[in-house]
C-alpha atoms as a PDB file:
ATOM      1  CA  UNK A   1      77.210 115.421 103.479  1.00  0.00           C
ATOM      2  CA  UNK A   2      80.455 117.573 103.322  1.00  0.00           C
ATOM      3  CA  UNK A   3      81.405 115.878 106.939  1.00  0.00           C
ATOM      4  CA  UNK A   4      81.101 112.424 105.970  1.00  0.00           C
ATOM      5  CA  UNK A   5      83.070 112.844 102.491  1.00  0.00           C
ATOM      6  CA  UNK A   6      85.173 114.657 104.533  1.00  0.00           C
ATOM      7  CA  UNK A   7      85.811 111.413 107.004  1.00  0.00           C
ATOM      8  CA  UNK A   8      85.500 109.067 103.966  1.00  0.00           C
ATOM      9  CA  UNK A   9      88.925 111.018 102.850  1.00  0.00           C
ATOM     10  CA  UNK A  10      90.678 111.022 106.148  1.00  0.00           C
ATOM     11  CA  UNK A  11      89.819 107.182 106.458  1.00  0.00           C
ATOM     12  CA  UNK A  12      91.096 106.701 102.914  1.00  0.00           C
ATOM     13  CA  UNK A  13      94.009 108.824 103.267  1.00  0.00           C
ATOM     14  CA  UNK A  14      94.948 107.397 106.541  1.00  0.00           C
ATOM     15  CA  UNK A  15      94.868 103.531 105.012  1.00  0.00           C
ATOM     16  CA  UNK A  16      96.964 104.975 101.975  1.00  0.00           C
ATOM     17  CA  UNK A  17     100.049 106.529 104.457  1.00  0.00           C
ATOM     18  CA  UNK A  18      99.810 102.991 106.807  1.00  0.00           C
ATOM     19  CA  UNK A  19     100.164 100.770 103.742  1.00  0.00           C
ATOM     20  CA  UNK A  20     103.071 103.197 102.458  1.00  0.00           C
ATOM     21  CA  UNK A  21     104.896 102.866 105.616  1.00  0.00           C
ATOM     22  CA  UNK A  22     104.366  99.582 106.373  1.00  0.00           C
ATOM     23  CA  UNK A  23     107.269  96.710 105.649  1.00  0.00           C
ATOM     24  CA  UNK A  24     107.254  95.760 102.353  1.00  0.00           C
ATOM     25  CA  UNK A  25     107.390  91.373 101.841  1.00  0.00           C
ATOM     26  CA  UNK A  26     110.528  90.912  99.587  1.00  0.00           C
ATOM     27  CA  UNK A  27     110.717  88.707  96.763  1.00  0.00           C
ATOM     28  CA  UNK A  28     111.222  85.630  97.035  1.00  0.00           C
ATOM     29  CA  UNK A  29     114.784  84.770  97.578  1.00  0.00           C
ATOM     30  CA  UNK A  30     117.169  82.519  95.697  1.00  0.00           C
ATOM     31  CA  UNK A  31     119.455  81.862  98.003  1.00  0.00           C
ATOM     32  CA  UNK A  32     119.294  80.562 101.915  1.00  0.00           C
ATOM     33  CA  UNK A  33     121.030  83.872 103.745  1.00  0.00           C
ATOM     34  CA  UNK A  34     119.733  87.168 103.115  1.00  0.00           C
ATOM     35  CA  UNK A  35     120.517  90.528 104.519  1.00  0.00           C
ATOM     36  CA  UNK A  36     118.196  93.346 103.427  1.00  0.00           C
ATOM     37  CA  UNK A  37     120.430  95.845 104.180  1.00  0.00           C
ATOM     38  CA  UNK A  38     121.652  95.132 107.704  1.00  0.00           C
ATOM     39  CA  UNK A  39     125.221  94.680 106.669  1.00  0.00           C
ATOM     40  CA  UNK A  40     125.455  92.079 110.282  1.00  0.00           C
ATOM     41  CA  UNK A  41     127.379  89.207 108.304  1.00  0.00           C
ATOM     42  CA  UNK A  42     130.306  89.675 106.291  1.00  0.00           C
ATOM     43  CA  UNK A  43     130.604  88.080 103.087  1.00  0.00           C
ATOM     44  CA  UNK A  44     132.078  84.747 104.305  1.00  0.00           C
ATOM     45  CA  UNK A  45     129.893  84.797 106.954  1.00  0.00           C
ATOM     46  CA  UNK A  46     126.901  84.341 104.317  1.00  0.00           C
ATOM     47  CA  UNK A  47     128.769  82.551 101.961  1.00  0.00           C
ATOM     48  CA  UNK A  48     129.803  79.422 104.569  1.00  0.00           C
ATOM     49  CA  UNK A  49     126.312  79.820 105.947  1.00  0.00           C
ATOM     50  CA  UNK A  50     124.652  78.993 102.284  1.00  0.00           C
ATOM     51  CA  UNK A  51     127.154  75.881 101.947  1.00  0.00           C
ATOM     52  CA  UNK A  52     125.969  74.810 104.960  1.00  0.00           C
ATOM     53  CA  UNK A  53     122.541  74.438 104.002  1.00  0.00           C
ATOM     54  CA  UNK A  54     122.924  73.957 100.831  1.00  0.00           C
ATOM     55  CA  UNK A  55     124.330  70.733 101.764  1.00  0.00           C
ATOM     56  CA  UNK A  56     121.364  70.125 104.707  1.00  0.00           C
ATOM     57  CA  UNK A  57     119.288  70.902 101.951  1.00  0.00           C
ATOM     58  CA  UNK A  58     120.559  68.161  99.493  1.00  0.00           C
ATOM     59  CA  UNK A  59     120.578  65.497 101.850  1.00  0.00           C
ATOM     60  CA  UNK A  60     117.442  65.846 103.669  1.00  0.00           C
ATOM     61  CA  UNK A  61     115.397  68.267 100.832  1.00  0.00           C
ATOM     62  CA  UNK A  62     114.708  70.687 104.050  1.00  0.00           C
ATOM     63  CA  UNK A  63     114.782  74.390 102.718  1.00  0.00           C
ATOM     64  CA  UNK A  64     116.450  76.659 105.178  1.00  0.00           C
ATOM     65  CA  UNK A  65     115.899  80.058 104.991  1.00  0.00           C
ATOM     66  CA  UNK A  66     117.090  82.897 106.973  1.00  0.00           C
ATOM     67  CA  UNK A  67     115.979  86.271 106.583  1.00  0.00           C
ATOM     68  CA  UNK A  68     117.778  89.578 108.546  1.00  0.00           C
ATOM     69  CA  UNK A  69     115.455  93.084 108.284  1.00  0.00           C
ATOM     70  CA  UNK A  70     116.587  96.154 110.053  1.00  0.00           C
ATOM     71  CA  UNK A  71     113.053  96.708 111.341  1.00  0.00           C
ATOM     72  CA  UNK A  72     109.499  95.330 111.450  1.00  0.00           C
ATOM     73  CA  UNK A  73     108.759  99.484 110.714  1.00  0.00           C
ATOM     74  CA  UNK A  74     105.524  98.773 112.913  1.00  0.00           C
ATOM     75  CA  UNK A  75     104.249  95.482 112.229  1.00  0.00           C
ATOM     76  CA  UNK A  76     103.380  92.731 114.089  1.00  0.00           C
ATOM     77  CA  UNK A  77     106.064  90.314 114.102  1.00  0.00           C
ATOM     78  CA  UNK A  78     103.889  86.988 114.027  1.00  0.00           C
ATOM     79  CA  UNK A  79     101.977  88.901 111.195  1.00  0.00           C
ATOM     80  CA  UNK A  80     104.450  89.899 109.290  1.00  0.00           C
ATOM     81  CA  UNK A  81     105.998  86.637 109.235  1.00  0.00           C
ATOM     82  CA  UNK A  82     103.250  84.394 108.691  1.00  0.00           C
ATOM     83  CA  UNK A  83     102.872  86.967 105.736  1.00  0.00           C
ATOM     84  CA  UNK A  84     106.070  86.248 104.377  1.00  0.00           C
ATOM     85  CA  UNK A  85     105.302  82.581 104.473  1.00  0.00           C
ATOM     86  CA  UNK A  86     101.947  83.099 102.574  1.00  0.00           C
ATOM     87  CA  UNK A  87     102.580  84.959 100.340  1.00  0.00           C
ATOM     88  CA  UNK A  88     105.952  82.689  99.493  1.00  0.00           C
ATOM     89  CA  UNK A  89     103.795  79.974  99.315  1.00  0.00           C
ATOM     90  CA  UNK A  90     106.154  78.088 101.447  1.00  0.00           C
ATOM     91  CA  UNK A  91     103.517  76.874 104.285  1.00  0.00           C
ATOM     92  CA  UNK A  92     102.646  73.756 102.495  1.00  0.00           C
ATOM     93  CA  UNK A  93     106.384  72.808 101.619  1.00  0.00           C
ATOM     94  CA  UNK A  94     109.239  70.794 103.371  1.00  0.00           C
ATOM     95  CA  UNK A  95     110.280  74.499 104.711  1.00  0.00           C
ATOM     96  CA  UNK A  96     111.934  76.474 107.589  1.00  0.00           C
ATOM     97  CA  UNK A  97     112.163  80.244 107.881  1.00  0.00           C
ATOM     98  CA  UNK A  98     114.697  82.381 110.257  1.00  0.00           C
ATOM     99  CA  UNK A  99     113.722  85.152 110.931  1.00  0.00           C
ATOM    100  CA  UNK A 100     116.221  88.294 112.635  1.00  0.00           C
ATOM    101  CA  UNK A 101     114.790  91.843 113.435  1.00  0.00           C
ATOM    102  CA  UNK A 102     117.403  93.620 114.303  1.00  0.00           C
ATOM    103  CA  UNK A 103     115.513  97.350 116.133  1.00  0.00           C
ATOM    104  CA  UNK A 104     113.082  95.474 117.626  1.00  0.00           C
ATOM    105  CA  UNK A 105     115.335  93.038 118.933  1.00  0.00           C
ATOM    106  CA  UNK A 106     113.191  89.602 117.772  1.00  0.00           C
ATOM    107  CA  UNK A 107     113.358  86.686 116.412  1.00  0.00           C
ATOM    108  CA  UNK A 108     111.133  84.193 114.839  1.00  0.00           C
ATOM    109  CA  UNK A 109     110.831  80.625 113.209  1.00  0.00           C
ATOM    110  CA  UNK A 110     107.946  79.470 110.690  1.00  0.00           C
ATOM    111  CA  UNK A 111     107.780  76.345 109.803  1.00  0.00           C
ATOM    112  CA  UNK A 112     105.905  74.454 107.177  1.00  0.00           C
ATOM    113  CA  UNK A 113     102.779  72.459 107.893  1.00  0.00           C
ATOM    114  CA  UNK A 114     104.883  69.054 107.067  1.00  0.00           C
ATOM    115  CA  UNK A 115     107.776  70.229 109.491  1.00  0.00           C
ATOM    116  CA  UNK A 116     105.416  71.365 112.915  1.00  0.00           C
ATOM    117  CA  UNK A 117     105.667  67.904 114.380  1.00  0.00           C
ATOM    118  CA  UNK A 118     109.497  68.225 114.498  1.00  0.00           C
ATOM    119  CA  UNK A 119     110.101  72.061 115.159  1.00  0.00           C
ATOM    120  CA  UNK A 120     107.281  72.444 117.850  1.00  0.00           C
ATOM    121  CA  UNK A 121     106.375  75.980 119.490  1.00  0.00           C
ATOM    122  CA  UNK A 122     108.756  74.338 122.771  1.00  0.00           C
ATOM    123  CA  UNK A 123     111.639  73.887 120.693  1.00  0.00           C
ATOM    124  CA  UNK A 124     112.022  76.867 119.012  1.00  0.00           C
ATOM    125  CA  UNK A 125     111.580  78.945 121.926  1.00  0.00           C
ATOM    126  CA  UNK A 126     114.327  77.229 123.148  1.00  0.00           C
ATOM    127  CA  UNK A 127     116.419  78.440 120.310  1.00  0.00           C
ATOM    128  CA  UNK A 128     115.407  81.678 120.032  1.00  0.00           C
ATOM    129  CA  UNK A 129     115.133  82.263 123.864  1.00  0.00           C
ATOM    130  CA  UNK A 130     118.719  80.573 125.220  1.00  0.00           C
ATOM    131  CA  UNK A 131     120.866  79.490 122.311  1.00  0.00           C
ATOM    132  CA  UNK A 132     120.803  82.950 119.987  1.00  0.00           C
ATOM    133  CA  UNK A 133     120.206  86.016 122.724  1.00  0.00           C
ATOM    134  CA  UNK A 134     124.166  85.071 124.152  1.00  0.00           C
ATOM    135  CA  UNK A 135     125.542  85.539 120.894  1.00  0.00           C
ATOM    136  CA  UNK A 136     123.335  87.749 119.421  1.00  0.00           C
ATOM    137  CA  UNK A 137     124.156  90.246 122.794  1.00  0.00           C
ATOM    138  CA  UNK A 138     128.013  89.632 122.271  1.00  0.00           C
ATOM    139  CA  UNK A 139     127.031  91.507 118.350  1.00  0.00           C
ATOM    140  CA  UNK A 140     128.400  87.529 117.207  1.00  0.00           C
ATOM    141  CA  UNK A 141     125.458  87.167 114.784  1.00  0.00           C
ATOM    142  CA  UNK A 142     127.128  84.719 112.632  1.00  0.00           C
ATOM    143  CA  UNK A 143     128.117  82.783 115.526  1.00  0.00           C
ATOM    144  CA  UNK A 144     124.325  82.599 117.061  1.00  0.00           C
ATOM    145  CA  UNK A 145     122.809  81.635 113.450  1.00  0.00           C
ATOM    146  CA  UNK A 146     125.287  78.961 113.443  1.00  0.00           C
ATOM    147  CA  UNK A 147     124.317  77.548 116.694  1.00  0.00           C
ATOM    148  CA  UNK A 148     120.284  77.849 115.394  1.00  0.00           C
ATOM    149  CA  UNK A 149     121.118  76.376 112.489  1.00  0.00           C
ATOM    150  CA  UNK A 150     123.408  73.205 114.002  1.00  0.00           C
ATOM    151  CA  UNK A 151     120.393  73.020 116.529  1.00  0.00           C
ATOM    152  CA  UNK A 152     117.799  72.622 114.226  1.00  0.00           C
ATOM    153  CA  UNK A 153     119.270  70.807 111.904  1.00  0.00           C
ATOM    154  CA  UNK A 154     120.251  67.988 114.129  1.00  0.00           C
ATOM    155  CA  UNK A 155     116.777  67.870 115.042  1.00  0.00           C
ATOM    156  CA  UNK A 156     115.382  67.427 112.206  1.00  0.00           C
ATOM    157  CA  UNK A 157     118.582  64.432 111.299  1.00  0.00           C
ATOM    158  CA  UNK A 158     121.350  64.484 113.377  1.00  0.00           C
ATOM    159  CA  UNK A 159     122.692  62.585 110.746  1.00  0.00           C
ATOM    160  CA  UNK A 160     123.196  66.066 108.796  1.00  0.00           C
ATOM    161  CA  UNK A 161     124.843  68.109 110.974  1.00  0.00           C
ATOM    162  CA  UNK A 162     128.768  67.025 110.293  1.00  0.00           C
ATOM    163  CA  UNK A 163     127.592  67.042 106.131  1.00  0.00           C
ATOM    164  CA  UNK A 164     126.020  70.217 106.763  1.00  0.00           C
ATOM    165  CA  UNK A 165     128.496  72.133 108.800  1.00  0.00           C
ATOM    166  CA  UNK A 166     132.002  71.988 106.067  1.00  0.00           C
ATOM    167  CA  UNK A 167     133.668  74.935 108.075  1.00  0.00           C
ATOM    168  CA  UNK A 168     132.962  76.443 111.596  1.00  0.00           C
ATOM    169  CA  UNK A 169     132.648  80.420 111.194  1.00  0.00           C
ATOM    170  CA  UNK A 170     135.348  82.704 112.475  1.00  0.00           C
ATOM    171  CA  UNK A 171     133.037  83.606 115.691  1.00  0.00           C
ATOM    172  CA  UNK A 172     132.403  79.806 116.459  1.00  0.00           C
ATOM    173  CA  UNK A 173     135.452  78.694 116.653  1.00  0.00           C
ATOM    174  CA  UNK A 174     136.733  81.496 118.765  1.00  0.00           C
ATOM    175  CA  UNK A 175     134.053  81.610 121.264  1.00  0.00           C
ATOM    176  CA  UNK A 176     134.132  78.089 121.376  1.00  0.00           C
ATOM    177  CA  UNK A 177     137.560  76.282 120.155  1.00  0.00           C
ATOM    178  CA  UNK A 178     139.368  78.574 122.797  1.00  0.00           C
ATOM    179  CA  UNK A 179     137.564  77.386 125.659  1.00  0.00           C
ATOM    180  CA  UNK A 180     137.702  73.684 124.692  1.00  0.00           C
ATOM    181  CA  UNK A 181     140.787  73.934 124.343  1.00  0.00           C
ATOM    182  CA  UNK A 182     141.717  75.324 127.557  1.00  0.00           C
ATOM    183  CA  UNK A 183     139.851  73.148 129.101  1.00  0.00           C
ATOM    184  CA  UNK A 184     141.759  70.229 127.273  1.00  0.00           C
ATOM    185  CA  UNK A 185     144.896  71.539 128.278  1.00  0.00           C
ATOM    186  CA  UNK A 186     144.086  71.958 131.861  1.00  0.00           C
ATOM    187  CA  UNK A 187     142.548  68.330 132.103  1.00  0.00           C
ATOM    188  CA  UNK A 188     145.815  67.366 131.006  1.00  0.00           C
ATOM    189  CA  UNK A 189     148.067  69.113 132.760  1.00  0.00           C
ATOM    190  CA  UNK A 190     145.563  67.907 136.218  1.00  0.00           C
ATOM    191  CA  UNK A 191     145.756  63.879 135.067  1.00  0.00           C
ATOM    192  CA  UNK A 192     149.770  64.122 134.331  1.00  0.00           C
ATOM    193  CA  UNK A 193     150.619  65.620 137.860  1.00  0.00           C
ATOM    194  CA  UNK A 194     147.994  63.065 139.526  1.00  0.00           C
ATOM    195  CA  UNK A 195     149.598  60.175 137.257  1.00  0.00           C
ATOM    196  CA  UNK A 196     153.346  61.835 137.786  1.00  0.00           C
ATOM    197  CA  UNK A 197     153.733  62.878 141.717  1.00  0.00           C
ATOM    198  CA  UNK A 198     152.573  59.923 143.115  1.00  0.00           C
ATOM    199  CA  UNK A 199     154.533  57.705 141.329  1.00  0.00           C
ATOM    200  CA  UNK A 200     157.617  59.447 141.385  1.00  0.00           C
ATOM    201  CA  UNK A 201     156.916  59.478 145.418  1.00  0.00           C
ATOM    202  CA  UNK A 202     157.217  55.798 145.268  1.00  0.00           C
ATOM    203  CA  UNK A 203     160.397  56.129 143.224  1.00  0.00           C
ATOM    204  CA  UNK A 204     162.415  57.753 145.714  1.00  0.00           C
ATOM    205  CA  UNK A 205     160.774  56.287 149.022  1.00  0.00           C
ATOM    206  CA  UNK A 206     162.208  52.384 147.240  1.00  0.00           C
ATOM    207  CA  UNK A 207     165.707  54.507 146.293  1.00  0.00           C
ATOM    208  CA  UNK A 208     165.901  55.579 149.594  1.00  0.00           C
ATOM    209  CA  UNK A 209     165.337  52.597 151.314  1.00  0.00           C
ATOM    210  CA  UNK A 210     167.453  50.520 148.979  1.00  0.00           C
ATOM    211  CA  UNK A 211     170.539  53.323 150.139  1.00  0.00           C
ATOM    212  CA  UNK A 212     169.792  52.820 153.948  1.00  0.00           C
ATOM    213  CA  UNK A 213     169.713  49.126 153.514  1.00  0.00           C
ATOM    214  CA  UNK A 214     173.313  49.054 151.902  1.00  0.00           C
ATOM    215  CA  UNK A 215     174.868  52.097 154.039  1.00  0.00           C
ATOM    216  CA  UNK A 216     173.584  50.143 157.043  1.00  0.00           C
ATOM    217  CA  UNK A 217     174.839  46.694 156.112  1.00  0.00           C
ATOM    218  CA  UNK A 218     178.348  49.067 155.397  1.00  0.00           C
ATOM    219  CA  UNK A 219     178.619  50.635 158.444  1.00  0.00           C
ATOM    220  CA  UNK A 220     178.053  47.002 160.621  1.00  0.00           C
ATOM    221  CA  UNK A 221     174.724  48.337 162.200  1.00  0.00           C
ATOM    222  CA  UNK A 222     172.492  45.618 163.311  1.00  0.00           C
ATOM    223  CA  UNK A 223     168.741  45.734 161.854  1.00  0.00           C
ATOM    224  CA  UNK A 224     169.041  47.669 158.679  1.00  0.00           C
ATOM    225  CA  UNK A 225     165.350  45.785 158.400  1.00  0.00           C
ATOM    226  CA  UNK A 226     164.087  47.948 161.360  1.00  0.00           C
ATOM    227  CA  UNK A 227     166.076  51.108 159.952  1.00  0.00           C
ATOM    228  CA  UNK A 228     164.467  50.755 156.912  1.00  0.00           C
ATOM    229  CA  UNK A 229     160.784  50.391 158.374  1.00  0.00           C
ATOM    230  CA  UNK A 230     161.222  53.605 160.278  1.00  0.00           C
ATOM    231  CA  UNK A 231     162.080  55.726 157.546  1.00  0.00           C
ATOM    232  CA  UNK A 232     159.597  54.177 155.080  1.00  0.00           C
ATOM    233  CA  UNK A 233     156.795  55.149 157.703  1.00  0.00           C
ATOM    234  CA  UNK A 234     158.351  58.636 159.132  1.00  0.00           C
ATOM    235  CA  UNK A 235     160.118  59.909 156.020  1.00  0.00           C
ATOM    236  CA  UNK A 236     162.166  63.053 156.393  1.00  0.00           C
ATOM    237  CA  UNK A 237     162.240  62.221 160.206  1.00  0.00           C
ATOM    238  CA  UNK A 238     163.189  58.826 159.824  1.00  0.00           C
ATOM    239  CA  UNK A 239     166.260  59.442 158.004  1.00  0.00           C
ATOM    240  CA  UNK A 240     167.202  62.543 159.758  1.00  0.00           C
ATOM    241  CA  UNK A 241     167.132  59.869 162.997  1.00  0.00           C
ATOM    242  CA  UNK A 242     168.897  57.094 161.005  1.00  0.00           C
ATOM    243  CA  UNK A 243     171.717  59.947 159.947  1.00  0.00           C
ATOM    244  CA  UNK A 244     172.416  60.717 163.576  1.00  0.00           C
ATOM    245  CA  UNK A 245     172.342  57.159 165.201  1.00  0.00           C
ATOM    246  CA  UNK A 246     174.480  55.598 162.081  1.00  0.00           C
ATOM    247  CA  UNK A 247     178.654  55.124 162.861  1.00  0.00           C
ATOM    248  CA  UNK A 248     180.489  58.194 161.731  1.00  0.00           C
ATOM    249  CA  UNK A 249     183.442  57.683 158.680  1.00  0.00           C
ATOM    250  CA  UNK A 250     184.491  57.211 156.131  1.00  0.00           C
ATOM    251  CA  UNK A 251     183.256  53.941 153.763  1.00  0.00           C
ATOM    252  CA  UNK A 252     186.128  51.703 151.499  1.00  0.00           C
ATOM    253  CA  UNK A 253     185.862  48.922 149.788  1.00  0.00           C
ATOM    254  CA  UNK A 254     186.306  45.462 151.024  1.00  0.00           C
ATOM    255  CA  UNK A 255     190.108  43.730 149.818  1.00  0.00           C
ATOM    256  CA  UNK A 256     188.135  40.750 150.146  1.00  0.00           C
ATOM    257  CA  UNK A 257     185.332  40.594 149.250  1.00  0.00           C
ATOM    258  CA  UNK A 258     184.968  44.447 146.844  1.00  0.00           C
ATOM    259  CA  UNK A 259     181.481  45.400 149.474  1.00  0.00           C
ATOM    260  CA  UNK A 260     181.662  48.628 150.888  1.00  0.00           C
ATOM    261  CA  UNK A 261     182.473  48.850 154.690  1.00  0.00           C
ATOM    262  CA  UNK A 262     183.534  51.357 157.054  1.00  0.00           C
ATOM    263  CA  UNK A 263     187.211  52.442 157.263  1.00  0.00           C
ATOM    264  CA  UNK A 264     187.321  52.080 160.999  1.00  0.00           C
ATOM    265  CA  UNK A 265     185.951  49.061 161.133  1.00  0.00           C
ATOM    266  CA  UNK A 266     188.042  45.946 162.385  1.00  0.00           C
ATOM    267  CA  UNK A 267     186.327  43.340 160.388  1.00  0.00           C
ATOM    268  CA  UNK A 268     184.028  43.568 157.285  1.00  0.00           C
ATOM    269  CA  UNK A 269     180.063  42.880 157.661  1.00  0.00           C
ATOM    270  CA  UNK A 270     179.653  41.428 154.565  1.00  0.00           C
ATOM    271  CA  UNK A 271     182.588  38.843 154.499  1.00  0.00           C
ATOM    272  CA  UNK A 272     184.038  39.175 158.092  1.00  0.00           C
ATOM    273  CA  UNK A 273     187.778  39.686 157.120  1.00  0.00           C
ATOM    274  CA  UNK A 274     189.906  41.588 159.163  1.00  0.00           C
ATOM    275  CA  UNK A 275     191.601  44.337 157.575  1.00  0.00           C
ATOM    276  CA  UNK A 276     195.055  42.568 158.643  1.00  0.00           C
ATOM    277  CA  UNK A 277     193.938  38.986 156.723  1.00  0.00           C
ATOM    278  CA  UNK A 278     195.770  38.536 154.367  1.00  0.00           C
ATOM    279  CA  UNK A 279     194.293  38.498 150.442  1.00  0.00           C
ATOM    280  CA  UNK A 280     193.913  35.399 148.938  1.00  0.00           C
ATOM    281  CA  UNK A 281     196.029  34.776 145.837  1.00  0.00           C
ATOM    282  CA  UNK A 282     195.439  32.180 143.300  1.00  0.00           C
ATOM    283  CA  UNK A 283     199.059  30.700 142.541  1.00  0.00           C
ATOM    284  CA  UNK A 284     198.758  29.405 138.424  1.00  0.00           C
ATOM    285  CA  UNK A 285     200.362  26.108 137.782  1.00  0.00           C
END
């Protein structure tokens, strides 16, 4: 008899010390973000994070709460959640829990009965297994509840995310406005020099030819066409050839007819005056 009162106390004792140090389900909060004690957001961190669904909440009636703990102090995760969601009478409602554990390293969704068809098992793996862990590892927790948050919201209406989302956190916008812009910038920078190079190639290739055409035509050479064909195809080469065949002097300018032709030249290619013609004069009445 003294043996089993004795185990009848042990039991009794034993179910008294695992209910005292097991994690206590918190009221009932009023207000979307809440951080029992975890100090991980900072206070505009939570306060941009209620406007946001505050404002998912108004337009689709969607309640969004997320809840951080510093530890499940033993319990089950799935049980301690679904708990939560009992016991907040929440299951049957238009409802979405968050849920962050920060020792154990876990996260988990619960969803209301009406909301399962939308925020399957598939999809929030997906957020809890690839879009948080990157942020969450990076110690960027305001940053990885924003990107759950955008994510689930624009599943449930895309429609909501812009309303929902009036200012990107600090963390957001540097993990992610740096890189897009960088990568704006570089795109940029790429299309200009593709758009820029080739046409100032052409540019120069038609000045070029336009200069051997007339210094050609100057210097009395016959087939500036040809001379002009050959550099347009060999470039660098082709002028460097057309600079050492070309007549050698100095070029002045026609008394005739005001064209450029070579000094040592006895008659000009453009108008074929000697030098020694004489220049017409117009004699007024």
């Amino acid at each position: 008899m003294n043996i089993r009162r004795s185990a009848i106390a042990f039991v009794a004792i034993a179910l008294l010390a695992s209910s005292a140090l097991a994690l206590d389900i918190p009221p009932k909060p009023t207000q979307w973000v809440n951080d029992y004690g975890t100090n991980t957001l900072s206070a505009a961190d939570i306060q941009q994070l209620n406007e946001k669904l505050e404002g998912f909440y108004k337009k689709t009636g969607v309640q969004f709460l997320i809840m951080i703990f510093p530890s499940l102090e033993g319990e089950d995760d799935l049980g301690y959640t679904n708990k939560v969601a009992n016991v907040w009478k929440v299951k049957d409602d238009k409802a979405l829990m968050f849920f962050v554990f920060l020792k154990e390293h876990k996260t988990r969704i619960q969803v209301g009965y009406s909301m399962e068809p939308i925020i399957t098992d598939a999809f929030s793996s997906d957020v809890l297994h690839r879009t948080v862990p990157p942020y969450f590892r990076a110690g960027d927790f305001a940053g990885g509840l924003n990107a759950a948050v955008d994510q689930i919201v624009g599943k449930i209406d895309p429609s909501a995310v812009a309303s929902a989302t009036p200012t990107v956190s600090r963390s957001v916008r540097s993990s992610r406005g740096d890189h897009q812009a960088a990568a704006t910038t570089g795109c940029a920078l790429l299309f200009g020099s593709l758009l820029i190079i080739p046409i100032a190639i052409v540019v120069l290739n038609i000045a070029l030819l336009v200069w051997v055409a007339r210094d050609s035509k100057a210097r009395g050479m016959d087939g500036s066409v040809l001379w002009m064909i050959l550099v347009m195809f060999t470039s660098i080469l082709g002028l460097i050839i057309y600079l050492l065949s070309r007549p050698q002097g100095n070029l002045v300018l026609c008394a005739h007819c005001a064209n450029k032709r070579l000094q040592a030249s006895a008659r000009c290619p453009h108008c074929a005056h000697s030098s020694l013609d004489p220049i017409p004069t117009t004699v007024l009445p």
